[in-house]
PDB file of N, CA and C in Angstrom:
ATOM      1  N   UNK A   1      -9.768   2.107   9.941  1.00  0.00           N
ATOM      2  CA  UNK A   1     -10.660   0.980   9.994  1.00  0.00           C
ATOM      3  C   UNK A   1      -9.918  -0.261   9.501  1.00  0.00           C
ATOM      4  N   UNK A   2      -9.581  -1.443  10.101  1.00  0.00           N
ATOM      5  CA  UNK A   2      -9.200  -2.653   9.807  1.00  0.00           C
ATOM      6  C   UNK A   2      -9.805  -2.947   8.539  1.00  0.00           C
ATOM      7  N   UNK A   3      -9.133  -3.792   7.925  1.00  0.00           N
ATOM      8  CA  UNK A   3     -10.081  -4.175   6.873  1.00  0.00           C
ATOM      9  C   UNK A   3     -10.149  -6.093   7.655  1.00  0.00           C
ATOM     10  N   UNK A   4     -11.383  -6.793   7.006  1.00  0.00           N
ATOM     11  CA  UNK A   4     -12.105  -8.088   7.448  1.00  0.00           C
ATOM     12  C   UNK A   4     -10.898  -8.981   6.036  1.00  0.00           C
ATOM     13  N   UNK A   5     -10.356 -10.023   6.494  1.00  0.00           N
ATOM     14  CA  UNK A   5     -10.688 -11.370   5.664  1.00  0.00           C
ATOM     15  C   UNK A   5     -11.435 -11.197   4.721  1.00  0.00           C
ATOM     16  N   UNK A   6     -11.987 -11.377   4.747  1.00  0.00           N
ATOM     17  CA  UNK A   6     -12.606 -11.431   3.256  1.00  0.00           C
ATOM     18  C   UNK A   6     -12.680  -9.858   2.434  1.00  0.00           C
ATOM     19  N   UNK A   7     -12.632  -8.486   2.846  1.00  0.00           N
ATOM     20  CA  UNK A   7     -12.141  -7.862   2.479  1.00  0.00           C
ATOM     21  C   UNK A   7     -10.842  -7.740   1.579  1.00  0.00           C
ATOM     22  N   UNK A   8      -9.914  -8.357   2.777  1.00  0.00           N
ATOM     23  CA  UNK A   8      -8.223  -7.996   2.407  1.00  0.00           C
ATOM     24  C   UNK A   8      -8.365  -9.251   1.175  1.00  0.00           C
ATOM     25  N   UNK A   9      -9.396 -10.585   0.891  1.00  0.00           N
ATOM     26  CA  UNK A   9      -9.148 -11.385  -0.088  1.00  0.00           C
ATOM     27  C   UNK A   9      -9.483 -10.880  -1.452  1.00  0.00           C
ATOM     28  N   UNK A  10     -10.633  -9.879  -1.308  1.00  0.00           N
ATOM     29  CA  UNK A  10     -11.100  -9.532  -2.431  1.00  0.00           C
ATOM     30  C   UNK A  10     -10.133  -8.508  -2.880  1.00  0.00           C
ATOM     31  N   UNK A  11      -9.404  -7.528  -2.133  1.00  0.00           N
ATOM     32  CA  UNK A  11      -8.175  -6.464  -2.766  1.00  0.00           C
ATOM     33  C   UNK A  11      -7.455  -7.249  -2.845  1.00  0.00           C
ATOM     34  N   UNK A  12      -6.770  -8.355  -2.626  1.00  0.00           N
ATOM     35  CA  UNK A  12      -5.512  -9.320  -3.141  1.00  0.00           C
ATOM     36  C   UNK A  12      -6.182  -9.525  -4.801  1.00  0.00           C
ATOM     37  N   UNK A  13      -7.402  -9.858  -4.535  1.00  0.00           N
ATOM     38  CA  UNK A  13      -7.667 -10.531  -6.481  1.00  0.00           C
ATOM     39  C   UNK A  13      -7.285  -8.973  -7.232  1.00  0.00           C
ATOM     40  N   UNK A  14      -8.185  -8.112  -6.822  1.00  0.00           N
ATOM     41  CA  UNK A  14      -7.974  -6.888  -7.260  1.00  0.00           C
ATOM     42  C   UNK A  14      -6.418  -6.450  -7.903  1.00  0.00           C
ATOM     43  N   UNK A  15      -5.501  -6.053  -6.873  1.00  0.00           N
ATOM     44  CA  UNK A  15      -4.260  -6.465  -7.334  1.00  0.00           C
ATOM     45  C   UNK A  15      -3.180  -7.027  -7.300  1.00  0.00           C
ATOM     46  N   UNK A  16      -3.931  -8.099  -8.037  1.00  0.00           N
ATOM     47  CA  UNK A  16      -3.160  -9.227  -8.934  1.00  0.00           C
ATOM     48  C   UNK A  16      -2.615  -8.618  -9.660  1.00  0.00           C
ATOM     49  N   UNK A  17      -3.101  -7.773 -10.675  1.00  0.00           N
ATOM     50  CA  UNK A  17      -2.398  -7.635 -12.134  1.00  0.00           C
ATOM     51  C   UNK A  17      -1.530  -5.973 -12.081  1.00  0.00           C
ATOM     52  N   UNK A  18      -1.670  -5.422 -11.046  1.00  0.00           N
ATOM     53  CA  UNK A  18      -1.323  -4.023 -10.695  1.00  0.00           C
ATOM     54  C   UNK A  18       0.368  -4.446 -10.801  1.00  0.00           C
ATOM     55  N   UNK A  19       0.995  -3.274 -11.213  1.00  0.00           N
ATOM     56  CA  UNK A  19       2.444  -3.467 -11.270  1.00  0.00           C
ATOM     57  C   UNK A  19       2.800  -2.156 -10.066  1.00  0.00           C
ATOM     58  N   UNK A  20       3.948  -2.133  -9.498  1.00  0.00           N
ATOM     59  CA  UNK A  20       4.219  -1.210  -7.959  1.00  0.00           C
ATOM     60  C   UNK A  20       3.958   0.230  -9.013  1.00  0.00           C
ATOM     61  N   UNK A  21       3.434   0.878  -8.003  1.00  0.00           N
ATOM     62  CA  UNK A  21       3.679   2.707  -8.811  1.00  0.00           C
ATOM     63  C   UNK A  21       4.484   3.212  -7.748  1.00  0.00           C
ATOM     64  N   UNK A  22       4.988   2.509  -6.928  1.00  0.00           N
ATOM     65  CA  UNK A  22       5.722   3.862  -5.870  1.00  0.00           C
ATOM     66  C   UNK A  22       6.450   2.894  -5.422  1.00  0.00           C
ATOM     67  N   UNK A  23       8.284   3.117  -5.867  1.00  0.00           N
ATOM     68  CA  UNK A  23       9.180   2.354  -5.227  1.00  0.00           C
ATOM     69  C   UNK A  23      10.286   3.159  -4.333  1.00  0.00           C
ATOM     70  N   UNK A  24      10.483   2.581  -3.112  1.00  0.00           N
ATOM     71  CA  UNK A  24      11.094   3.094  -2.327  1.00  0.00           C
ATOM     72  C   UNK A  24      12.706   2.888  -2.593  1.00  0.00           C
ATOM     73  N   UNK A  25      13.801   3.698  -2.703  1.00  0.00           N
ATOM     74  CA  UNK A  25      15.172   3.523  -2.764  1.00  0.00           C
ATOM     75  C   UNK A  25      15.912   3.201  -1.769  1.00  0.00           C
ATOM     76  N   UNK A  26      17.531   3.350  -1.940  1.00  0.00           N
ATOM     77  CA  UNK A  26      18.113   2.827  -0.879  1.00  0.00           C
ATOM     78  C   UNK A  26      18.293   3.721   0.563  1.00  0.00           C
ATOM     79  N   UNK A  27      18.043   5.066  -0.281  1.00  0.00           N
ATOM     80  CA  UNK A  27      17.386   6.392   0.560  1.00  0.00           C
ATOM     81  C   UNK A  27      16.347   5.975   1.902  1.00  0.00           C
ATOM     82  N   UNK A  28      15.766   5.314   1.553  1.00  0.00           N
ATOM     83  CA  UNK A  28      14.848   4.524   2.666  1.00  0.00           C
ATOM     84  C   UNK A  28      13.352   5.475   2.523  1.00  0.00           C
ATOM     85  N   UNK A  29      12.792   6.334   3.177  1.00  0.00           N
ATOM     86  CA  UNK A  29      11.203   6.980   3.036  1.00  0.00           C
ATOM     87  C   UNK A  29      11.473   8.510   3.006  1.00  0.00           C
ATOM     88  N   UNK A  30      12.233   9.278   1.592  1.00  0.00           N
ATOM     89  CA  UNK A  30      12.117  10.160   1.363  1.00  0.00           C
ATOM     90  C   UNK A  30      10.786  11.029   1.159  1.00  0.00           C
ATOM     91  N   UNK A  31      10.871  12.380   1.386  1.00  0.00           N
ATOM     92  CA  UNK A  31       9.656  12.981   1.449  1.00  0.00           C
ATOM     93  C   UNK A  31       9.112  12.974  -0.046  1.00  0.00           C
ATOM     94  N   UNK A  32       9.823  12.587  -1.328  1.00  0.00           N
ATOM     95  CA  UNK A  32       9.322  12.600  -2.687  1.00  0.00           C
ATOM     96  C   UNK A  32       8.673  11.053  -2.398  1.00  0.00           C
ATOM     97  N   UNK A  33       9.108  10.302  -1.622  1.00  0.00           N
ATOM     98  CA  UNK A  33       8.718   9.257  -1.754  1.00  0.00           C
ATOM     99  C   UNK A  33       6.923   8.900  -1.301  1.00  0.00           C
ATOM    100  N   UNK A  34       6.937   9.670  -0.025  1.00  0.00           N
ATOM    101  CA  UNK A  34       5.887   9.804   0.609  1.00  0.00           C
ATOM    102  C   UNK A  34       4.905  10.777  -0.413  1.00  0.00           C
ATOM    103  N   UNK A  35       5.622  11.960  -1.007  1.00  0.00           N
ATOM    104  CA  UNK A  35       4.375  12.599  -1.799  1.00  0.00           C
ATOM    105  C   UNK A  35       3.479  11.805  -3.117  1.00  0.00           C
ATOM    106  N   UNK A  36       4.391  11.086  -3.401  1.00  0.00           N
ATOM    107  CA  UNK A  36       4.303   9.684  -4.298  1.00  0.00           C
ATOM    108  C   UNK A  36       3.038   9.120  -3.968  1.00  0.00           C
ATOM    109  N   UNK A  37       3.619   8.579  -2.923  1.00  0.00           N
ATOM    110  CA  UNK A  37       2.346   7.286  -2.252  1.00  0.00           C
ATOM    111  C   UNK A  37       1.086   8.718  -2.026  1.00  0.00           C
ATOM    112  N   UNK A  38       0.536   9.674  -1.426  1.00  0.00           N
ATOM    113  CA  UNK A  38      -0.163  10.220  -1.077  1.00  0.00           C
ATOM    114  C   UNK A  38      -1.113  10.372  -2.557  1.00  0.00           C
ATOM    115  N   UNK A  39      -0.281  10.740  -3.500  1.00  0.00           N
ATOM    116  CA  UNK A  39      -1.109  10.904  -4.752  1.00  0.00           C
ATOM    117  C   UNK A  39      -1.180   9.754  -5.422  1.00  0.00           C
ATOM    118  N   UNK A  40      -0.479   8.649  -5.344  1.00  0.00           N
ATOM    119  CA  UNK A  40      -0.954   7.547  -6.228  1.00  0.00           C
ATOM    120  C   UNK A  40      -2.586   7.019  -4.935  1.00  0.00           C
ATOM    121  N   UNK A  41      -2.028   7.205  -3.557  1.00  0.00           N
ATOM    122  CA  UNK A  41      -3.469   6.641  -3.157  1.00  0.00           C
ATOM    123  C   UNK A  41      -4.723   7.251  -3.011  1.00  0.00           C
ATOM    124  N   UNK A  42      -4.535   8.638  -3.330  1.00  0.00           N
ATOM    125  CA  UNK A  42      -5.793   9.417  -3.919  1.00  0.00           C
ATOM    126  C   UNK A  42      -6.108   9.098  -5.138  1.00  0.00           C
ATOM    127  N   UNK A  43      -5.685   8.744  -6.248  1.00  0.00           N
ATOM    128  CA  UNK A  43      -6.101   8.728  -7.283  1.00  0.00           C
ATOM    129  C   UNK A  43      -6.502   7.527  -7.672  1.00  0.00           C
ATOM    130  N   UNK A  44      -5.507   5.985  -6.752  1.00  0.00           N
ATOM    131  CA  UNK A  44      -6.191   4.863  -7.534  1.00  0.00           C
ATOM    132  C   UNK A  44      -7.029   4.010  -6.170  1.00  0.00           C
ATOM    133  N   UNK A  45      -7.025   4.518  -4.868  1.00  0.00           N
ATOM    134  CA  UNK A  45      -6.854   3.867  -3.241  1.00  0.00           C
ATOM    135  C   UNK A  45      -6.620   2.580  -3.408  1.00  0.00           C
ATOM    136  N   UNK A  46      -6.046   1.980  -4.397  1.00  0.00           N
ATOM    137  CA  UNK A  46      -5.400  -0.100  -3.818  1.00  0.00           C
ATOM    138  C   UNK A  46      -4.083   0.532  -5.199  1.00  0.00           C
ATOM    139  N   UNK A  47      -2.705   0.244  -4.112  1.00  0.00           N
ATOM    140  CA  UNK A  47      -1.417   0.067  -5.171  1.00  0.00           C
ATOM    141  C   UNK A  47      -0.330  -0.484  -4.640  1.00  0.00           C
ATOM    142  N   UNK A  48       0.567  -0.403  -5.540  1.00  0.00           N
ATOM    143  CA  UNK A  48       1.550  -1.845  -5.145  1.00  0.00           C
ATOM    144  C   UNK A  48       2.696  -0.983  -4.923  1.00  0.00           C
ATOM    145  N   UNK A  49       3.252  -1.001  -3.918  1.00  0.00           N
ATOM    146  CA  UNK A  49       4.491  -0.633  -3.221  1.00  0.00           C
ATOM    147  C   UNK A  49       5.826  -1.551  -3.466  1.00  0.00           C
ATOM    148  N   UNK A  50       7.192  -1.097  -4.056  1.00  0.00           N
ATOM    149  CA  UNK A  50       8.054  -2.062  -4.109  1.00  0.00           C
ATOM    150  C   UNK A  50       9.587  -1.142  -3.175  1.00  0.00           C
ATOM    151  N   UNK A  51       9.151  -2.270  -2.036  1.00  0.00           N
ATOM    152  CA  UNK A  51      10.446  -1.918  -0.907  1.00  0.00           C
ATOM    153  C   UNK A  51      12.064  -2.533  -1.374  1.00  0.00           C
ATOM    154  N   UNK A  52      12.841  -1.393  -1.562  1.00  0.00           N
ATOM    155  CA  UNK A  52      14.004  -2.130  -1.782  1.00  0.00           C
ATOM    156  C   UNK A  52      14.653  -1.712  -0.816  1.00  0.00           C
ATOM    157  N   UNK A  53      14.751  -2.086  -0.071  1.00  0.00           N
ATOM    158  CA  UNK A  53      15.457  -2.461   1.313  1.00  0.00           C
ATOM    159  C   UNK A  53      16.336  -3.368   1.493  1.00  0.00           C
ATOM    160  N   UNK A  54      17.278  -3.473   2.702  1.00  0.00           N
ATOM    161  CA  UNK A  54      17.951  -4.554   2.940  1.00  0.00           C
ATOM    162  C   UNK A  54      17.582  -5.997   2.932  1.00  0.00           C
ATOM    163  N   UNK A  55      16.571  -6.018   4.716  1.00  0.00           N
ATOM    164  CA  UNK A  55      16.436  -7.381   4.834  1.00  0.00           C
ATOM    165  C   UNK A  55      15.319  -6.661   5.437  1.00  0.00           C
ATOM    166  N   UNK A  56      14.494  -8.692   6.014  1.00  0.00           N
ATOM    167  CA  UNK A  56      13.353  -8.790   5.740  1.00  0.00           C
ATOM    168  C   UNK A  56      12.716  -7.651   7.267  1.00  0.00           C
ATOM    169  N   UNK A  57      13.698  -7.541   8.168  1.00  0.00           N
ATOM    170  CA  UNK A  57      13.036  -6.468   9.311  1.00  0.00           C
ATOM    171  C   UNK A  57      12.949  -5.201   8.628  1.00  0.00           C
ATOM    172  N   UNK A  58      14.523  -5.214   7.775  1.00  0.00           N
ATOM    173  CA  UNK A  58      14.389  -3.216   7.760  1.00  0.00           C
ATOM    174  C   UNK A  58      12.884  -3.090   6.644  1.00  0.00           C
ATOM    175  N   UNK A  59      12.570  -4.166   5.631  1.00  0.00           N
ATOM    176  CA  UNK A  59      11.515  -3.590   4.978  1.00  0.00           C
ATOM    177  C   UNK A  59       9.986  -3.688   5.837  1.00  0.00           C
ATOM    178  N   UNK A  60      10.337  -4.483   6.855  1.00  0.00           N
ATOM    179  CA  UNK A  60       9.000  -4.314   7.817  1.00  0.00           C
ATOM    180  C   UNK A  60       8.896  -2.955   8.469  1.00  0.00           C
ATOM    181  N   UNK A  61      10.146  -2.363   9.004  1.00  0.00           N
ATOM    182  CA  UNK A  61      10.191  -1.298   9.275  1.00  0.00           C
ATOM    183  C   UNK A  61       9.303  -0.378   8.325  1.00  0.00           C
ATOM    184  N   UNK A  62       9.642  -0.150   7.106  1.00  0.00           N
ATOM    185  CA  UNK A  62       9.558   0.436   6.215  1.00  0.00           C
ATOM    186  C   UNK A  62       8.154   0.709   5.893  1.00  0.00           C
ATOM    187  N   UNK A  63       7.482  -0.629   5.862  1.00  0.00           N
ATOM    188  CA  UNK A  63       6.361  -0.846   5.412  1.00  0.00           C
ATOM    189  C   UNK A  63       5.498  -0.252   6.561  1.00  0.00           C
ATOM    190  N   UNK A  64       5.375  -0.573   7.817  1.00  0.00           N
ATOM    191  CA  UNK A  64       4.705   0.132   8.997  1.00  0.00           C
ATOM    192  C   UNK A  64       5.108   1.342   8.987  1.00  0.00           C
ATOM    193  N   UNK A  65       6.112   1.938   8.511  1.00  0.00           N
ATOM    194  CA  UNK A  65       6.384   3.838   8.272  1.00  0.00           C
ATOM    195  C   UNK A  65       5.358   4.227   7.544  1.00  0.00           C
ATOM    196  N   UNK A  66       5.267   3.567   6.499  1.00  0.00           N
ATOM    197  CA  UNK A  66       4.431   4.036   5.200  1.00  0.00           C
ATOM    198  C   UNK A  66       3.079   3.988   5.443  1.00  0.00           C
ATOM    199  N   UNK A  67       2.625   2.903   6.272  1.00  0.00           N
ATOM    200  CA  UNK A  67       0.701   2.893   6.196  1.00  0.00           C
ATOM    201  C   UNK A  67       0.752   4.075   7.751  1.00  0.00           C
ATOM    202  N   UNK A  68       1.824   4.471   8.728  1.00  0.00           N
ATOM    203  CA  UNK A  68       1.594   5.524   9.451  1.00  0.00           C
ATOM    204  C   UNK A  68       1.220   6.574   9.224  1.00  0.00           C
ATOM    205  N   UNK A  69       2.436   6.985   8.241  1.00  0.00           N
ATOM    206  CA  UNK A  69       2.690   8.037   7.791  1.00  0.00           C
ATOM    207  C   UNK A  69       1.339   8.716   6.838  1.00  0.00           C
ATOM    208  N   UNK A  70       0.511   7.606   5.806  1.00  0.00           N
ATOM    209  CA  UNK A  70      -0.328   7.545   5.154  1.00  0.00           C
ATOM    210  C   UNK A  70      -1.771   7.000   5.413  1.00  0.00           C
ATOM    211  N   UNK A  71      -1.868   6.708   6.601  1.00  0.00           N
ATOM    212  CA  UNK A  71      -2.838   6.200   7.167  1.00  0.00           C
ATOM    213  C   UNK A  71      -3.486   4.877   5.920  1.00  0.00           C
ATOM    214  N   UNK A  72      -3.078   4.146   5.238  1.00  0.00           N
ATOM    215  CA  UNK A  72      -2.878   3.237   4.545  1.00  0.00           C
ATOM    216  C   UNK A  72      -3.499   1.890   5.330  1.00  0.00           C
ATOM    217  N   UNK A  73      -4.079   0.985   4.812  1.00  0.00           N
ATOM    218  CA  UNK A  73      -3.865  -0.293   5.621  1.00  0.00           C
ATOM    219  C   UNK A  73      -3.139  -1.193   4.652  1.00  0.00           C
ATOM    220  N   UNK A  74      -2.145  -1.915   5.109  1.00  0.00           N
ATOM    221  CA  UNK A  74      -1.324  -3.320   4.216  1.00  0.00           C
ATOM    222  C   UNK A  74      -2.429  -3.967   4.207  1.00  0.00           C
ATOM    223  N   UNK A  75      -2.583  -4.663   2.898  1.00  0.00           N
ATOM    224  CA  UNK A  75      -3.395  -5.997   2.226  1.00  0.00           C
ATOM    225  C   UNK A  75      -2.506  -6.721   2.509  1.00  0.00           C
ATOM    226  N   UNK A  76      -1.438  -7.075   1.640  1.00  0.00           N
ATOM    227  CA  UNK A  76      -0.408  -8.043   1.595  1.00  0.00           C
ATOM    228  C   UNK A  76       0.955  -7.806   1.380  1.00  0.00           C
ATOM    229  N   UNK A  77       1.833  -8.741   1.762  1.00  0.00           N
ATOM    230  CA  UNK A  77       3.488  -8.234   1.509  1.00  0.00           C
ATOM    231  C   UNK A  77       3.892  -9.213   1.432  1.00  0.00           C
ATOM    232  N   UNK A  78       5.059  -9.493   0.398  1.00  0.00           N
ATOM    233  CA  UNK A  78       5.279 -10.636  -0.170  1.00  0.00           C
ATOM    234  C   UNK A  78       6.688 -10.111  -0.808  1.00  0.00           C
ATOM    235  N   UNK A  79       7.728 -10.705  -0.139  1.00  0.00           N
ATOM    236  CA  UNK A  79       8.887 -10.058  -0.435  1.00  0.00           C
ATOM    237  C   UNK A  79       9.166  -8.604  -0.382  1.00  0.00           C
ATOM    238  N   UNK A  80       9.885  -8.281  -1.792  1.00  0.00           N
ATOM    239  CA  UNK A  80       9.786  -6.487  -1.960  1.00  0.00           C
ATOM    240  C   UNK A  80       8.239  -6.057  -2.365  1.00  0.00           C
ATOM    241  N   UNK A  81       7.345  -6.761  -2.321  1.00  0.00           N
ATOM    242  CA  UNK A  81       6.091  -6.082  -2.819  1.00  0.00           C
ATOM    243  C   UNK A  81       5.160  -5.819  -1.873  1.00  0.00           C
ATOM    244  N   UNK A  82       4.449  -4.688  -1.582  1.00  0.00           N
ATOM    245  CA  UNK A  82       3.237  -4.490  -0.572  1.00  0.00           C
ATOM    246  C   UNK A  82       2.705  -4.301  -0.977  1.00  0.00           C
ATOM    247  N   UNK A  83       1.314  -4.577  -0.885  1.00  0.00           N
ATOM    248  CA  UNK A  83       0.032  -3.735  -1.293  1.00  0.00           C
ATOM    249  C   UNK A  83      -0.375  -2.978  -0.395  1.00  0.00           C
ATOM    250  N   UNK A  84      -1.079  -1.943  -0.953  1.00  0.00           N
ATOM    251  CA  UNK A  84      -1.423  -0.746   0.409  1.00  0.00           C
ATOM    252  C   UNK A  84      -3.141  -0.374  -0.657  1.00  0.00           C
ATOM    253  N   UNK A  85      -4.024  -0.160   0.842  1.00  0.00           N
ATOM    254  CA  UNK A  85      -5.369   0.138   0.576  1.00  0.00           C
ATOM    255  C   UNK A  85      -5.509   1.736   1.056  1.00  0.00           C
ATOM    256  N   UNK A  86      -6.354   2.567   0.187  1.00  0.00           N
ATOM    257  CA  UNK A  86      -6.371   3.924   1.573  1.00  0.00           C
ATOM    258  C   UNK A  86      -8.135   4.014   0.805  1.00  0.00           C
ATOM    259  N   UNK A  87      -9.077   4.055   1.455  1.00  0.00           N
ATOM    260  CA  UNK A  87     -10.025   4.911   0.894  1.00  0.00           C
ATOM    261  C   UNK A  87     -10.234   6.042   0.538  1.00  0.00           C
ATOM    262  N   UNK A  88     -10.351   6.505  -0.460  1.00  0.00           N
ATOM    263  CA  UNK A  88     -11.021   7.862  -1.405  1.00  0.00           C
ATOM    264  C   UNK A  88     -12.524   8.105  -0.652  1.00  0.00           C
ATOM    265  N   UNK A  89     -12.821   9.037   0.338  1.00  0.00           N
ATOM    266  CA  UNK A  89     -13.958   9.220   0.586  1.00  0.00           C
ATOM    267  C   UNK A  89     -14.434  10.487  -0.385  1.00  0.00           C
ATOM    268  N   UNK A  90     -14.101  10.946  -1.194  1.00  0.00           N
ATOM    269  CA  UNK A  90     -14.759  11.903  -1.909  1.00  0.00           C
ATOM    270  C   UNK A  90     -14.271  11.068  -3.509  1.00  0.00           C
ATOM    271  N   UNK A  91     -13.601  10.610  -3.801  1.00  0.00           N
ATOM    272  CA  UNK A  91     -14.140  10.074  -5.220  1.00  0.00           C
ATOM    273  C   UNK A  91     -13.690   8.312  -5.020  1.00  0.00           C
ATOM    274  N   UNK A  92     -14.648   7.411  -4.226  1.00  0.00           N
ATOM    275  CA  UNK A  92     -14.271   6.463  -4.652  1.00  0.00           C
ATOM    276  C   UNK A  92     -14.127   5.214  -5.522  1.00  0.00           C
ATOM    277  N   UNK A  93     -13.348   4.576  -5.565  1.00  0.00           N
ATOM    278  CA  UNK A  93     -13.079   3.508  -6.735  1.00  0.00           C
ATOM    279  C   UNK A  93     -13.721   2.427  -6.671  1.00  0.00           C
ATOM    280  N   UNK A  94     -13.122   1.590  -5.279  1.00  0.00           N
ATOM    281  CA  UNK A  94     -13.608  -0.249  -4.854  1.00  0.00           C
ATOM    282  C   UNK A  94     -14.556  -0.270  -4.125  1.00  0.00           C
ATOM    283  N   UNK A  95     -15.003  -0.547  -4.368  1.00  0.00           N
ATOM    284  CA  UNK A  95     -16.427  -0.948  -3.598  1.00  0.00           C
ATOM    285  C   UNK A  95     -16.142  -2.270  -2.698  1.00  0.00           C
ATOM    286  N   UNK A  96     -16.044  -2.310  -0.914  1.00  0.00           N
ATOM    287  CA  UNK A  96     -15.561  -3.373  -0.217  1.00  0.00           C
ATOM    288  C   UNK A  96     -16.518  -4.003  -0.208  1.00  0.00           C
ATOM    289  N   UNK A  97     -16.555  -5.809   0.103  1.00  0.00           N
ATOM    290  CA  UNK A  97     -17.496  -6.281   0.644  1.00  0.00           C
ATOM    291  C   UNK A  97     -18.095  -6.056   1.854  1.00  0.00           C
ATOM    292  N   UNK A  98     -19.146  -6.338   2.799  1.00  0.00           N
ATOM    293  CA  UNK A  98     -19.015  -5.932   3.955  1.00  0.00           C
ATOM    294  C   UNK A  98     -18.480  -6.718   4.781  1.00  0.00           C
ATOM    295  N   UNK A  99     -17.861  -6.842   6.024  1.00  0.00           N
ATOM    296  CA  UNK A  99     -17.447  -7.519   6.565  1.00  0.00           C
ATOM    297  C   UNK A  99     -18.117  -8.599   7.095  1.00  0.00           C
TER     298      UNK A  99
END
């Protein structure tokens, strides 16, 4: 499900203050990496991804691997930092606006 504008504005305030829990190496999208993201987005669904990648395509690459792979949607990306949303349908956290 897309998330709306005003959705993706209200998870940007959200995390603001979040520091990355799942950083990717020069390894590029190892499978520890991916088990990473799977359990940090069950447990918190909005977290901050830090791509250390080359340049600004290979971390686009990177970043569209990751919300595939995780069925994730990007909020925002801003240099090495992404935010990634996944909903918790059995225990959830954020409550979205509606669109």
């Amino acid at each position: 499900m897309p998330l709306s504008n005003s959705q993706k504005r209200h998870l940007k305030g959200l995390a603001h203050s979040l520091k990355p829990v799942v950083m990717t190496g020069q390894h590029g999208l190892t499978e520890g990496a991916l088990n990473e993201l799977e359990v940090a987005l069950d447990a918190h669904e909005l977290i901050k991804v830090r791509i250390n990648a080359g340049d600004r395509e290979e971390r686009k690459q990177m970043l569209e691997a990751l919300c595939d792979k995780s069925g994730a949607e990007l909020v925002q990306s801003i240099g090495h930092i992404a935010v990634l949303y996944r909903h918790n349908p059995e225990k959830p956290k954020i409550t979205l606006p509606k669109a």
